[in-house]
Protein backbone atom coordinates (compact mmCIF):
# COMPACT_ATOMS: atom_id res chain seq x y z
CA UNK A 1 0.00 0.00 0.00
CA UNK A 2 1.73 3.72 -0.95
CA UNK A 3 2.40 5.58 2.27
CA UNK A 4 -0.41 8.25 0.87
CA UNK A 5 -3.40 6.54 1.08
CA UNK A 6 -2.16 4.75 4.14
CA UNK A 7 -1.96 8.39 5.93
CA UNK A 8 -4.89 9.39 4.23
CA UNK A 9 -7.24 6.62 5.70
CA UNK A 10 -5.95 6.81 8.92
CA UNK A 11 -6.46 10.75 9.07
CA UNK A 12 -10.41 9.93 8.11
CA UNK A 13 -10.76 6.95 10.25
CA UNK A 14 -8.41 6.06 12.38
CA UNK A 15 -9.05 8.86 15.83
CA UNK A 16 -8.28 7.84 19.13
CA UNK A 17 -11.52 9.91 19.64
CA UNK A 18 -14.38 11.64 18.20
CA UNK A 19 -13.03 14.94 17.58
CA UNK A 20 -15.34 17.42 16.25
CA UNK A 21 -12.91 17.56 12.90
CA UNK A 22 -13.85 13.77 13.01
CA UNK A 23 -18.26 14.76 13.66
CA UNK A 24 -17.54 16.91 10.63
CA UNK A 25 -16.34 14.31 8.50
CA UNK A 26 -18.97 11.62 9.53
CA UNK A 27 -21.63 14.47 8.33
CA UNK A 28 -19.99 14.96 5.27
CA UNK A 29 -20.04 11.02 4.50
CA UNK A 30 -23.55 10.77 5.56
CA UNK A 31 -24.55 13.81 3.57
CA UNK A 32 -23.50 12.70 0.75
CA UNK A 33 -24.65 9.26 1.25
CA UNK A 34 -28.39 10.80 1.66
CA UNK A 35 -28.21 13.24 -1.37
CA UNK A 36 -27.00 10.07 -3.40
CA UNK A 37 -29.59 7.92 -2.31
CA UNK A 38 -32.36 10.68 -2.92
CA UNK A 39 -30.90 11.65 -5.98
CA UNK A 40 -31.34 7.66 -7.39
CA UNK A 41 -34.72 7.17 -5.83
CA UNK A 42 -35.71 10.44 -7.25
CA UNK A 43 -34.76 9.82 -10.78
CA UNK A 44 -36.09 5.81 -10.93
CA UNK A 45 -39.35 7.53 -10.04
CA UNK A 46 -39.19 10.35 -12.89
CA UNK A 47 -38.08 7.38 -15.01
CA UNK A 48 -40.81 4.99 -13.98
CA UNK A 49 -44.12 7.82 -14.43
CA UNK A 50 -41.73 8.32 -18.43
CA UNK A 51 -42.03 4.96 -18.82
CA UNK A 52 -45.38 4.71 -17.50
CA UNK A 53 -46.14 7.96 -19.82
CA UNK A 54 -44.90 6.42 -22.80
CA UNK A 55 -46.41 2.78 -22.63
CA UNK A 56 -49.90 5.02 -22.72
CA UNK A 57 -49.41 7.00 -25.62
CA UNK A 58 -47.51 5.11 -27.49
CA UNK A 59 -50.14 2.36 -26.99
CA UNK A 60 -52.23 4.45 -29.01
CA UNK A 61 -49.85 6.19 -31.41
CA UNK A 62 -47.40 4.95 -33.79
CA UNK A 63 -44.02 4.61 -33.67
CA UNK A 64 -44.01 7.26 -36.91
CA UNK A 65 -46.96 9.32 -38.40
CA UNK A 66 -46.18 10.60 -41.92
CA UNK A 67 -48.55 13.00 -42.69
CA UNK A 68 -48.14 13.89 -47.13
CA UNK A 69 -49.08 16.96 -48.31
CA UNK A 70 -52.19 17.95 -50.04
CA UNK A 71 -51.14 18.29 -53.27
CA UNK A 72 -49.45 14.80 -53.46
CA UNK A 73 -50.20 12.67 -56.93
CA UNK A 74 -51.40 9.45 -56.21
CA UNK A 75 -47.94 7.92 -58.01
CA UNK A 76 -46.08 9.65 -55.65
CA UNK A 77 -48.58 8.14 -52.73
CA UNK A 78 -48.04 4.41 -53.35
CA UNK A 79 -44.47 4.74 -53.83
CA UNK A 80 -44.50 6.06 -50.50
CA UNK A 81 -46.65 2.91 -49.49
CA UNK A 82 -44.48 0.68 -51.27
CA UNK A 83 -41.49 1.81 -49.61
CA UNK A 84 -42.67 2.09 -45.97
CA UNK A 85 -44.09 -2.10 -46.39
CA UNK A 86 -40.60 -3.00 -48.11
CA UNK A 87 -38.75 -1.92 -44.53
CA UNK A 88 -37.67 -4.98 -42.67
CA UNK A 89 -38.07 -3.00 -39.21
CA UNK A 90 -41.54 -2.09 -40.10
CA UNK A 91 -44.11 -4.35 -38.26
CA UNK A 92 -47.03 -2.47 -39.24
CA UNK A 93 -48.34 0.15 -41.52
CA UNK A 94 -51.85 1.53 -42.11
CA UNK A 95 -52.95 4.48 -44.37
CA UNK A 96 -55.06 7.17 -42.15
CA UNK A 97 -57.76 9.62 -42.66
CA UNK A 98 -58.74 12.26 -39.52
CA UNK A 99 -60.42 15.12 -38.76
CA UNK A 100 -62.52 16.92 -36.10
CA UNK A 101 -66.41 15.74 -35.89
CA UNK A 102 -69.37 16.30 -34.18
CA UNK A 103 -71.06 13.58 -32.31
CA UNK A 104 -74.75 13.68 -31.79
CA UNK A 105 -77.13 11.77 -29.39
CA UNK A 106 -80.36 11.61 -27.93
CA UNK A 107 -78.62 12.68 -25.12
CA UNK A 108 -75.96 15.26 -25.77
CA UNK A 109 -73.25 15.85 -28.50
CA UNK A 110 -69.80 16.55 -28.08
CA UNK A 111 -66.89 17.60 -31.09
CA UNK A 112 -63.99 15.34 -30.48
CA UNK A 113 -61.21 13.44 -33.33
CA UNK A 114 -62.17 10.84 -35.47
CA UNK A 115 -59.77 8.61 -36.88
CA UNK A 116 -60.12 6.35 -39.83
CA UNK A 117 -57.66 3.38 -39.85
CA UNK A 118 -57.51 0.18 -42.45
CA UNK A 119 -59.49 -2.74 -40.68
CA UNK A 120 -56.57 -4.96 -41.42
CA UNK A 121 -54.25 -3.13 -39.86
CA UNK A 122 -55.84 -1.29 -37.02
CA UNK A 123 -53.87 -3.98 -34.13
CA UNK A 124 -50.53 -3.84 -36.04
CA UNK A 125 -50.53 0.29 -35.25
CA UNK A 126 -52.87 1.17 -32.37
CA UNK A 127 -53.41 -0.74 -28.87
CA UNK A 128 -57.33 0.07 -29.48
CA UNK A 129 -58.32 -2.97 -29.77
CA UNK A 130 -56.08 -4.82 -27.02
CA UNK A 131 -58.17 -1.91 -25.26
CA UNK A 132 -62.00 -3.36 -25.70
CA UNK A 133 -64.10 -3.88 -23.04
CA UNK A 134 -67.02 -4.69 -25.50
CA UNK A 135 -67.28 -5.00 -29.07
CA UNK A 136 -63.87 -4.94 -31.47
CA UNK A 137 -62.54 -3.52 -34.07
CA UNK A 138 -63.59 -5.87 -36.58
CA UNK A 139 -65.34 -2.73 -38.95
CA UNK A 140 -68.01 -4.61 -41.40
CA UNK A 141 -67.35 -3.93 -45.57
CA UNK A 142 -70.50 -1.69 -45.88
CA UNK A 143 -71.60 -0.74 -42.80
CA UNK A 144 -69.98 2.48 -40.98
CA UNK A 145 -68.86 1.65 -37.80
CA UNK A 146 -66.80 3.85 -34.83
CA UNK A 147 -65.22 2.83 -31.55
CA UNK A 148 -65.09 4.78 -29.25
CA UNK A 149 -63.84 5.65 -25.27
CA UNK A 150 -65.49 4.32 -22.15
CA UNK A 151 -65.85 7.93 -20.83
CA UNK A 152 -67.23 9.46 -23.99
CA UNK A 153 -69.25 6.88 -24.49
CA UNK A 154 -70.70 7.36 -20.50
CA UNK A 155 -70.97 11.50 -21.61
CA UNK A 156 -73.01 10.78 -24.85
CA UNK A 157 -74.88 8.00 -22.87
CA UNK A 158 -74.95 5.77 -25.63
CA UNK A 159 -73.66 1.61 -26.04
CA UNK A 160 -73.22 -1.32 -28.02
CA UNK A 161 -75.32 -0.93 -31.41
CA UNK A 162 -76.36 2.54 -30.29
CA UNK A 163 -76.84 4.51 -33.87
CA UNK A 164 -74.56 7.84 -33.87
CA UNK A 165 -74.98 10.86 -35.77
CA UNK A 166 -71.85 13.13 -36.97
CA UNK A 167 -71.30 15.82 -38.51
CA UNK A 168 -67.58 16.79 -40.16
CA UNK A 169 -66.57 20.30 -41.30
CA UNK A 170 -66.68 18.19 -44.98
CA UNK A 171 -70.64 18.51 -44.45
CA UNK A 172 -70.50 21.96 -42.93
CA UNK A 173 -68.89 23.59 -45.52
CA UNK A 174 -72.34 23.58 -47.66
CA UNK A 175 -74.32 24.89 -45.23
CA UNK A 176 -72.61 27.55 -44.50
CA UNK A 177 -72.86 28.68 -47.93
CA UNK A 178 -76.67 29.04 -47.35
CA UNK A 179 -76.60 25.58 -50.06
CA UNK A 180 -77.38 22.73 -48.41
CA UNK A 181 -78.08 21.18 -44.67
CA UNK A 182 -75.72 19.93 -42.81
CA UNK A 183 -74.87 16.50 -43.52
CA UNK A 184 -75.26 13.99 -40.64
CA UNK A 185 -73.73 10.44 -40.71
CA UNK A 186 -75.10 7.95 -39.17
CA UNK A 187 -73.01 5.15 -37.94
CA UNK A 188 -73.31 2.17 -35.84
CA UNK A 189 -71.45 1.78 -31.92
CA UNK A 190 -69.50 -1.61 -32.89
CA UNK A 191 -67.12 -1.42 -30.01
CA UNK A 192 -66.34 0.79 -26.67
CA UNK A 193 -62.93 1.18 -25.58
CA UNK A 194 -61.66 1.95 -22.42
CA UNK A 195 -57.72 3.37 -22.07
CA UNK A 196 -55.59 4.96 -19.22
CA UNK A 197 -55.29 7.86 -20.38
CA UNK A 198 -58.58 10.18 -19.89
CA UNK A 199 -57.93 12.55 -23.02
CA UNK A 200 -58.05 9.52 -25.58
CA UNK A 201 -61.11 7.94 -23.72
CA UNK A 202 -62.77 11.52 -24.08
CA UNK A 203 -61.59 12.99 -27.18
CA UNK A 204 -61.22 10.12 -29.68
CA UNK A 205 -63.17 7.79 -31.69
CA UNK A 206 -61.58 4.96 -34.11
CA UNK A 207 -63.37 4.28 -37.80
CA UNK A 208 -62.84 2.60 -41.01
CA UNK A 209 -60.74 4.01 -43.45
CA UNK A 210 -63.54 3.93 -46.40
CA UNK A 211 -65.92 5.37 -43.58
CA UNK A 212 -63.16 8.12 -43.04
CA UNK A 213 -62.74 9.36 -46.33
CA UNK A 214 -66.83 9.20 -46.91
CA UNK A 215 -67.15 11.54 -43.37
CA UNK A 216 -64.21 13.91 -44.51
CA UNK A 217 -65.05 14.18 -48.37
CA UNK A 218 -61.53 12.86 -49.45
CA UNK A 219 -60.58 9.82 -51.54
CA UNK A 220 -57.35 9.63 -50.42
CA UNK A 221 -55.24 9.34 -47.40
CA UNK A 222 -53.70 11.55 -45.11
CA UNK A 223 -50.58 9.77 -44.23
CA UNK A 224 -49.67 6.96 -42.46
CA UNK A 225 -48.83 5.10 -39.17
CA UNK A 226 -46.01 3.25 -38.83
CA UNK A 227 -45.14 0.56 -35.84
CA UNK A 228 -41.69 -0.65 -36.00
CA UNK A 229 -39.69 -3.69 -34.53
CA UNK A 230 -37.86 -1.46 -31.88
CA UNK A 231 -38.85 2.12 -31.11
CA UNK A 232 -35.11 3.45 -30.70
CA UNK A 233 -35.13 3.24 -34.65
CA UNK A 234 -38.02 5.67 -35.19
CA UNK A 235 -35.00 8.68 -35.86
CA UNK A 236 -33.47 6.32 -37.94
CA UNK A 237 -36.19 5.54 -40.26
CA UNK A 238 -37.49 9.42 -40.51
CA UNK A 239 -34.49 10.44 -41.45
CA UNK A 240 -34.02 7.55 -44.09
CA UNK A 241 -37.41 8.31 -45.66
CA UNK A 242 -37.58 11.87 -45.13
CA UNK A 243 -34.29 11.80 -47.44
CA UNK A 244 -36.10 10.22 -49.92
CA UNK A 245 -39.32 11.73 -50.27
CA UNK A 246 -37.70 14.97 -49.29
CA UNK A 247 -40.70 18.25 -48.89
CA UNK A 248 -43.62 15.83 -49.89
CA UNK A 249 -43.92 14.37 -46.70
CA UNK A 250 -43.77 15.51 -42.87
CA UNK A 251 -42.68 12.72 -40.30
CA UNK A 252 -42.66 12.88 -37.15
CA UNK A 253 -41.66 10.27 -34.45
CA UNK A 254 -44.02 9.38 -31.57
CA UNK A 255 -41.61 11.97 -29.66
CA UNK A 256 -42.75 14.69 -31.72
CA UNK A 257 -46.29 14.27 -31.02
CA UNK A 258 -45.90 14.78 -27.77
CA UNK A 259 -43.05 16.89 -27.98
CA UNK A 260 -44.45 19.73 -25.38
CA UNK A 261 -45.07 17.07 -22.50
CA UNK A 262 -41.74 15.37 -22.73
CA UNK A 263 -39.97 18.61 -22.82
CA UNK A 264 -42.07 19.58 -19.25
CA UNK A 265 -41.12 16.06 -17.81
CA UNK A 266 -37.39 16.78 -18.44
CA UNK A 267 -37.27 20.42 -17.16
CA UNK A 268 -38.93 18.90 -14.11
CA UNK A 269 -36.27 15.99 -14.25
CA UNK A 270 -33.27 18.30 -14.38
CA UNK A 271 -34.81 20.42 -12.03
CA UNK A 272 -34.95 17.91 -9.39
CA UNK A 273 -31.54 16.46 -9.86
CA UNK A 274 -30.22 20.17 -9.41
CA UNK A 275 -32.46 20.96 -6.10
CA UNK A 276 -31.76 17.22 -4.76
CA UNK A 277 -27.56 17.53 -6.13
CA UNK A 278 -27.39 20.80 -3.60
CA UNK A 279 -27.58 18.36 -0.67
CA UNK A 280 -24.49 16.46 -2.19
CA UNK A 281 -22.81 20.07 -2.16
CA UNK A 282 -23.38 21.29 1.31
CA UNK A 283 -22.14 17.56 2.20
CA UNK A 284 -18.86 19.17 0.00
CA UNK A 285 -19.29 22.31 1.93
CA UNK A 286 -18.56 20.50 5.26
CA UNK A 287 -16.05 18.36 3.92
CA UNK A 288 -14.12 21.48 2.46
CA UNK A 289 -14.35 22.97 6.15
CA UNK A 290 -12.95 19.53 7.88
CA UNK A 291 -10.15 18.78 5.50
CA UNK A 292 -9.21 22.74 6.01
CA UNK A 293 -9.14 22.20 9.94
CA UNK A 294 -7.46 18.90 9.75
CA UNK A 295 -4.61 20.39 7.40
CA UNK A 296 -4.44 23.12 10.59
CA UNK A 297 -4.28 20.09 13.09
CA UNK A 298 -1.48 18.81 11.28
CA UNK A 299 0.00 20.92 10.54
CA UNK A 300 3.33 19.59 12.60
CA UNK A 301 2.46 15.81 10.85
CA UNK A 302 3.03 17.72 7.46
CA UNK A 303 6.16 19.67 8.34
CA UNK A 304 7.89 16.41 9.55
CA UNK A 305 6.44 14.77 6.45
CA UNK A 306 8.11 17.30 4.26
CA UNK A 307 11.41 17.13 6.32
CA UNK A 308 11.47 13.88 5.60
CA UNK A 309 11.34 13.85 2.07
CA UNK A 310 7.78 14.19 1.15
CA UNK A 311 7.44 16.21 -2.01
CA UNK A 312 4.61 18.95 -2.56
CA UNK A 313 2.53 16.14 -4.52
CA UNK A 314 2.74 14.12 -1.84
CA UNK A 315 1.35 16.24 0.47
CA UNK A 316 -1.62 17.23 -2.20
CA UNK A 317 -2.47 13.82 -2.83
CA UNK A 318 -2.94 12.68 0.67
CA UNK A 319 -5.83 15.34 1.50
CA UNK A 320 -7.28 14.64 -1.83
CA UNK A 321 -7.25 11.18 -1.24
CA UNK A 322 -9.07 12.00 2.03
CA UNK A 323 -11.69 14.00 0.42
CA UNK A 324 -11.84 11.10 -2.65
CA UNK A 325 -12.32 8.49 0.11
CA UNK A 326 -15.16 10.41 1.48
CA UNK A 327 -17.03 10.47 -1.59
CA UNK A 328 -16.28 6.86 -2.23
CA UNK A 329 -17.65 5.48 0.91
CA UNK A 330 -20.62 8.21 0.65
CA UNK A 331 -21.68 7.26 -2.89
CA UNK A 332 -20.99 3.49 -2.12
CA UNK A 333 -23.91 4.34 0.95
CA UNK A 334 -25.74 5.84 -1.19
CA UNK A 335 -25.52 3.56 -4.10
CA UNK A 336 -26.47 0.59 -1.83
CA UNK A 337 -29.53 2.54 -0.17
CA UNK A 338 -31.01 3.93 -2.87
CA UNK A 339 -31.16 0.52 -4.81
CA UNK A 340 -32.72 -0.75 -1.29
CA UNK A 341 -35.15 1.61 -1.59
CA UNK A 342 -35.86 1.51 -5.19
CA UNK A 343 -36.36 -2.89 -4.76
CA UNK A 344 -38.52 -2.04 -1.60
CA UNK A 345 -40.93 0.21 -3.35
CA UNK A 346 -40.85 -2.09 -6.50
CA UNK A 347 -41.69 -5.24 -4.39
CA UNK A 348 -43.85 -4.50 -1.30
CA UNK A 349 -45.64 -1.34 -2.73
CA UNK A 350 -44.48 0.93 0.19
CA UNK A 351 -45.84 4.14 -1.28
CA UNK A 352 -49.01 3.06 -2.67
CA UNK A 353 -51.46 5.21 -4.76
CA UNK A 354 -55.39 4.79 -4.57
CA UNK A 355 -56.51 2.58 -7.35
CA UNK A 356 -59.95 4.76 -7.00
CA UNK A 357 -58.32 7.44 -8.42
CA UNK A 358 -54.83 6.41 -10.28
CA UNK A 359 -54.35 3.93 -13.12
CA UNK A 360 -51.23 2.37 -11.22
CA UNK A 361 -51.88 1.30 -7.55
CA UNK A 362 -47.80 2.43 -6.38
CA UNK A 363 -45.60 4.91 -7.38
CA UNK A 364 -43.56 3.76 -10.56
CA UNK A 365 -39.90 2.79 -10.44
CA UNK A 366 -37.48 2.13 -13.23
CA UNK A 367 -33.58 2.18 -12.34
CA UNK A 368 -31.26 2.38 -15.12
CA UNK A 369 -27.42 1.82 -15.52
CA UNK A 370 -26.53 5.50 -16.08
CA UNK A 371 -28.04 6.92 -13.58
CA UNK A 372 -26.59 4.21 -11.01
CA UNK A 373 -23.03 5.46 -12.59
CA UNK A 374 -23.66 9.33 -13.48
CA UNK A 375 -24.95 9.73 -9.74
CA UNK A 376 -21.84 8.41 -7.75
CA UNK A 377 -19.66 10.05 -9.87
CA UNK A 378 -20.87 13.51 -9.57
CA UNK A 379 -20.74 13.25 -6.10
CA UNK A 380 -17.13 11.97 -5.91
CA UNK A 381 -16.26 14.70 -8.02
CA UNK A 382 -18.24 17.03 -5.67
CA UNK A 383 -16.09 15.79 -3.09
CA UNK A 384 -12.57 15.95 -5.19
CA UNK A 385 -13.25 19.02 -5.39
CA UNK A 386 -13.95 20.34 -2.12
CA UNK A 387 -10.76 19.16 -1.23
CA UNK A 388 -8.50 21.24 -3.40
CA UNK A 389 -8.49 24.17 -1.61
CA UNK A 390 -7.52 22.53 1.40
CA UNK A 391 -4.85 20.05 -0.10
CA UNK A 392 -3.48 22.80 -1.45
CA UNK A 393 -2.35 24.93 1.50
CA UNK A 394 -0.96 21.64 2.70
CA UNK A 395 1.48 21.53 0.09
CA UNK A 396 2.61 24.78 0.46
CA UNK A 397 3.24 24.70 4.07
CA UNK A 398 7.23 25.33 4.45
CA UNK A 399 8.39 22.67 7.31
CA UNK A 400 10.63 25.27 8.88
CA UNK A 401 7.27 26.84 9.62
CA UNK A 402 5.35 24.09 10.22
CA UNK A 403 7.14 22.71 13.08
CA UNK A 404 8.89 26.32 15.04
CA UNK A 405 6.21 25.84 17.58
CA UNK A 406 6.39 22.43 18.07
């Protein structure tokens, strides 16, 4: 063992007594073991409601919606087609029609979105119909048929085989002109739906495609929606076919289509690493003030270490070996209570969330590998830190000085 970290150990651990230099540095350890431990709990829970987050929307959305432009030639539309079902990493692809509708019972009516989606394809691209609590997606050749959520369905007071009427801004646009009446639509309740997420159970209905295009006056589609093998590749494959079909064609990732609440739920992510990381740095703080007193307290120990033969280097990495070692056994604490905490909540529920009111019944947890490396690190490097002003006026200490009082 070098003679440094030997004399650096035994100035953190090795006291004949608790000095209050020594109080100071059992604070410092157990600070930082506490901001470490709160920092890892608090980020497998911001990771666990993401995850949660993203298993709900993306159980609805696509991996990648390309939306074409208006103007598109219907050439230019299958080659897209073509060349989205010739991807190997493509598990799924429907065409899409959508637009805003009115929906019109006996008992009330309510404007929501109405999507159209090929019958064929509906599972390979939307968890609707994993999502059924009665009825299915299976949309009949002629007949028009919608889906739609368990808590629109409870607002319009309607059912299974319930007749709806719609109307689209496609049969609005008439009778606004003073032409015609508004066109309703009437179409059949084949299935209700019921998801965890309130806005999709409230907002959204699911059609046919050919019942799409008849309630939006279009004989084409929209765009499609694309599910592929993994969803790390979505970037991938926009960028691929965005460099192919270049300004015809707008593609976004399921990301993008939630851009603005992903960009809250990091801002609220970073900001609780920074709050939660200022316990780590008043655990510095304290360190900085103990390695500063212990350099004072030994000061003799340094000038006979210097007479004989220690260099300046020496001397600077002993007390940053000191401060090292506290962060070390801090975020090695830390490390080991967080994941406690983290398998605790996971297994036995210990925070627990009323089923009444949440779709989960405990708060999520998901741990990952860099935040079980990023988190020790930036504490020891809190720590290395703190100890370089102190380390430093130990190496300049002269040992004539050190020792004249001695």
């Amino acid at each position: 063992m070098k003679y440094t970290f030997f004399i650096a150990k035994r100035y953190l651990l090795a006291k004949k007594e608790a000095s209050f230099i020594t109080v100071i540095s059992l604070i410092s350890i157990l600070g930082v073991t506490i901001g470490v431990a709160a920092l890892i709990v608090v980020l497998s829970v911001f990771n666990g409601f993401n995850g949660l987050v993203t298993d709900i929307l993306v159980g609805f959305d696509p991996h990648v919606r390309i939306q074409v432009k208006k103007n598109i030639s219907p050439e230019q539309l299958s080659s897209i087609n073509e060349y989205i079902a010739s991807q190997k990493n493509v598990t799924g692809h429907s065409g899409y029609v959508s637009g805003k509708g009115m929906l019109i019972s006996k008992k009330t009516n309510k404007v929501i979105f109405i999507r159209g989606l090929e019958p064929g394809s509906i599972a390979k691209v939307s968890g609707v119909p994993n999502s059924m609590i009665i009825g299915n997606t299976n949309f009949g050749s002629t007949a028009s048929e919608i889906v739609v959520g368990y808590s629109l369905a409870d607002k319009l007071g309607i059912g299974i085989d319930d007749t709806l009427y719609v109307v689209t801004s496609a049969g609005v646009q008439d009778a606004l002109t003073g032409i015609a009446l508004p066109q309703l639509f009437a179409l059949r309740v084949a299935g209700i739906y019921e998801a965890r997420n309130k806005d999709y159970d409230g907002l959204f209905a699911f059609t046919s495609l050919t019942t799409a295009k008849h309630l939006f006056a279009t004989n084409s589609v929209q765009g499609y929606d694309i599910r592929l093998s993994s969803i790390d590749d979505s970037e991938k494959f926009i960028s691929q076919i965005q460099s192919r079909f270049g300004d015809s064609i707008v593609a976004q990732s399921w990301y993008d289509l939630h851009k603005d609440l992903y960009s809250v739920m990091q801002v609220e992510r970073w900001t609780a690493f920074i709050i939660l990381a200022l316990i780590i740095a008043v655990a510095s703080f304290n360190l900085l003030g103990s390695l500063t007193m212990t350099v004072i307290e030994k000061t003799r120990d340094i000038g006979i270490l210097k007479a004989m033969g220690a260099t300046q280097n020496d001397i600077l990495i002993i007390f940053r070996l000191e401060g090292a070692l506290v962060g070390i056994v801090g975020s090695l604490l830390g490390l080991g209570l967080g994941t406690l905490i983290c398998w605790l909540q996971t297994t036995f529920h210990l925070f627990a969330l009323d089923s009444n009111v949440y779709i989960i019944p405990a708060i999520p947890i998901e741990m990952r590998t860099m935040d079980m490396i990023l988190v020790p690190i930036s504490a020891l490097l809190l720590c290395s830190l703190a100890a370089y002003y102190p380390s430093k006026r130990a190496a300049l200490l002269q040992p004539s000085e050190a020792v004249r009082w001695e």
